[in-house]
Structure formats: C-alpha cells, structure tokens
C-alpha atoms as a PDB file:
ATOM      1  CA  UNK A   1     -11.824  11.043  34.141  1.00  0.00           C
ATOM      2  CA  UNK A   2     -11.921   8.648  36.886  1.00  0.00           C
ATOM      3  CA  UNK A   3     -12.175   4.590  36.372  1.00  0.00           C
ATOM      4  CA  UNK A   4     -15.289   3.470  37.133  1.00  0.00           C
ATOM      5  CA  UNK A   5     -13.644   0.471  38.876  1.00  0.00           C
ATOM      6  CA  UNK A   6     -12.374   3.124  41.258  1.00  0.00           C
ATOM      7  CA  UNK A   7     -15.826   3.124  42.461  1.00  0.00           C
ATOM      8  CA  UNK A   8     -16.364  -0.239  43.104  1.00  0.00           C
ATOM      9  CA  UNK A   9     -15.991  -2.488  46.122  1.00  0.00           C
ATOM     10  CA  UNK A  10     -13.142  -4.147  45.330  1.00  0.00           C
ATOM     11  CA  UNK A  11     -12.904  -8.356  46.599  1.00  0.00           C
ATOM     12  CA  UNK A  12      -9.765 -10.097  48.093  1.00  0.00           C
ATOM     13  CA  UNK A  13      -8.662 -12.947  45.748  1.00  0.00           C
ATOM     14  CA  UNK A  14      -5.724 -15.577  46.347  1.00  0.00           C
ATOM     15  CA  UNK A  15      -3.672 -17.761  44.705  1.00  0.00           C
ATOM     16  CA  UNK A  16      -1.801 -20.174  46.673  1.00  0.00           C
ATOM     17  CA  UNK A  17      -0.120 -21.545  44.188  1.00  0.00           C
ATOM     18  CA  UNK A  18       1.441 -18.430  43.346  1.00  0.00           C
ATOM     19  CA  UNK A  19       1.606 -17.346  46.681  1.00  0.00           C
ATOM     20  CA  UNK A  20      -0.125 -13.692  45.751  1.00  0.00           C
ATOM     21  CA  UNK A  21      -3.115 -11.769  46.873  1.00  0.00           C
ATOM     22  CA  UNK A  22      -4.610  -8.694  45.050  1.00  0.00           C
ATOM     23  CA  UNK A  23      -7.880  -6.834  45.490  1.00  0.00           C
ATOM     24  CA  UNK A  24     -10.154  -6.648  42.340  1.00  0.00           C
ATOM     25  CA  UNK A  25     -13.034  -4.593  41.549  1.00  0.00           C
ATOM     26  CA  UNK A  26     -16.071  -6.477  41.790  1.00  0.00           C
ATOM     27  CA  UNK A  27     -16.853  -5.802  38.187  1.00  0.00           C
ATOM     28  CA  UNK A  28     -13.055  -7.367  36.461  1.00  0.00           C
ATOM     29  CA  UNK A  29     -13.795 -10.153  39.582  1.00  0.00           C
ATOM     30  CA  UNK A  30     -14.510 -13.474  36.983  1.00  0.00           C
ATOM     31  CA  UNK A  31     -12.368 -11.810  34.233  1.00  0.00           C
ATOM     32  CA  UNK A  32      -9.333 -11.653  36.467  1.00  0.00           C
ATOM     33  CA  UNK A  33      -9.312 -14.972  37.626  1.00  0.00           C
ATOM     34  CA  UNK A  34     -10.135 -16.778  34.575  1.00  0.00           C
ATOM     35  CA  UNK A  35      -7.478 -14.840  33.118  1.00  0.00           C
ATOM     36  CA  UNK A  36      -5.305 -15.897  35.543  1.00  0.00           C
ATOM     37  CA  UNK A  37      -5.914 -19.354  36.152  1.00  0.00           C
ATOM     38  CA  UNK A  38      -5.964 -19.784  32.523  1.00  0.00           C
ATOM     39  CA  UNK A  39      -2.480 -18.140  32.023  1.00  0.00           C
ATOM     40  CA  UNK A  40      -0.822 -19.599  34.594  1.00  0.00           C
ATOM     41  CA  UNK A  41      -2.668 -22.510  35.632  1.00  0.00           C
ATOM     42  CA  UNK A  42      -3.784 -24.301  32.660  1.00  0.00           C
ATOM     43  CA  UNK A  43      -7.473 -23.129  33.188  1.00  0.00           C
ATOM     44  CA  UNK A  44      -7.566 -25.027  36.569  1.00  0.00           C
ATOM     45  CA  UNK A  45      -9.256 -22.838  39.285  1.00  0.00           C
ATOM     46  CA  UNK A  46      -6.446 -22.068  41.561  1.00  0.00           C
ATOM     47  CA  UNK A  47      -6.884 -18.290  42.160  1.00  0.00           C
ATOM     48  CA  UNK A  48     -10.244 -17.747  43.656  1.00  0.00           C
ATOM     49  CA  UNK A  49     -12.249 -15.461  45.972  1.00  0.00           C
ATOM     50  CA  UNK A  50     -10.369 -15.021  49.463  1.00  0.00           C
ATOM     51  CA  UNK A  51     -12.065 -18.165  50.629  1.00  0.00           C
ATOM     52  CA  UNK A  52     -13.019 -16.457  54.651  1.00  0.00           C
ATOM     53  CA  UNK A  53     -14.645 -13.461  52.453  1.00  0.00           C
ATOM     54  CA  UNK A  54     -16.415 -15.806  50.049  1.00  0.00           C
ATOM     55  CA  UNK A  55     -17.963 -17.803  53.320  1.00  0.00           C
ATOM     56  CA  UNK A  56     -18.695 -14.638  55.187  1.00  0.00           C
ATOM     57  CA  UNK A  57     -20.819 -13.685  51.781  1.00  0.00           C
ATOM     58  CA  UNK A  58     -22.404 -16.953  51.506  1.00  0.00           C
ATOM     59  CA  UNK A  59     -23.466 -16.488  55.236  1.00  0.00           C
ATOM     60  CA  UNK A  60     -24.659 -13.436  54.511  1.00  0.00           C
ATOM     61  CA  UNK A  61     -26.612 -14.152  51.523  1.00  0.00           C
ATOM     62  CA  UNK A  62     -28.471 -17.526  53.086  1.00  0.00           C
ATOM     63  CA  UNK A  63     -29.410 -15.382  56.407  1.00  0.00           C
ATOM     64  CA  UNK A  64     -31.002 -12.737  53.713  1.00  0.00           C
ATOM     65  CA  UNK A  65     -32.980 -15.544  52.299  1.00  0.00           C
ATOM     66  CA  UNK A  66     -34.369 -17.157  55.763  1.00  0.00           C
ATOM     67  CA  UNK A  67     -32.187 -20.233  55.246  1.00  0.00           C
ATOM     68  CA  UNK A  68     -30.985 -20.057  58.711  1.00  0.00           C
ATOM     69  CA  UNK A  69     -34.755 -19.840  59.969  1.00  0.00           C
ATOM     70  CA  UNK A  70     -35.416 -22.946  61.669  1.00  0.00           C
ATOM     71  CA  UNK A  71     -38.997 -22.935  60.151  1.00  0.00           C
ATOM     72  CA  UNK A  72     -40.851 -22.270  63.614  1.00  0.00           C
END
C-alpha cells in the first residue's frame, strides 16, 4: 500500500546550522521541524521552510488576495 505522503507535494526545508536540506511532505512539514529544532536545537527555530520557496509562496498567496492591487 502506498504512503499517502508519497502523494503529496513535498517542501524544501534547511537548516543552516546543521548544514542539511531535505524535502518533506507537506503534511509531516510543522512536525518535522519542530521535531528537529527541538532535538537538536533546543526548540529554537533554526530549520525552517527553504526561505526563496517560503517568499515565492507568500508572493503567491498576497497576489491571490489582491494585495498587490494598487486599489485603482
């Protein structure tokens, strides 16, 4: 039976700090890295979303809203 995570997008994240990158599906996303940053980190939010994905989502999510429209 296949993992439904299989199915999934799956998101960059980074951890400078440790100097690793994985992919994650978008469902174990806030799991993994609390899991991580609280294992190796001491809770402190060092692995996080592959920051130039997490601004290209935040881009697209404001232009979806009209908060790029300059109100004309």
């Amino acid at each position: 039976m296949p993992n439904d995570s299989e199915d999934q997008p799956h998101v960059p994240i980074v951890c400078e700090q440790c100097e690793t990158t994985a992919r994650v599906a978008l469902s174990e996303l806030a799991e993994t890295l609390t899991g991580h940053n609280e294992r190796l980190h001491d809770g402190e939010e060092l692995a996080v979303v592959d920051p130039d994905v997490a601004d290209s989502l935040a881009d697209l999510i404001a232009d979806d809203m009209g908060l790029f429209d300059d109100g004309a």
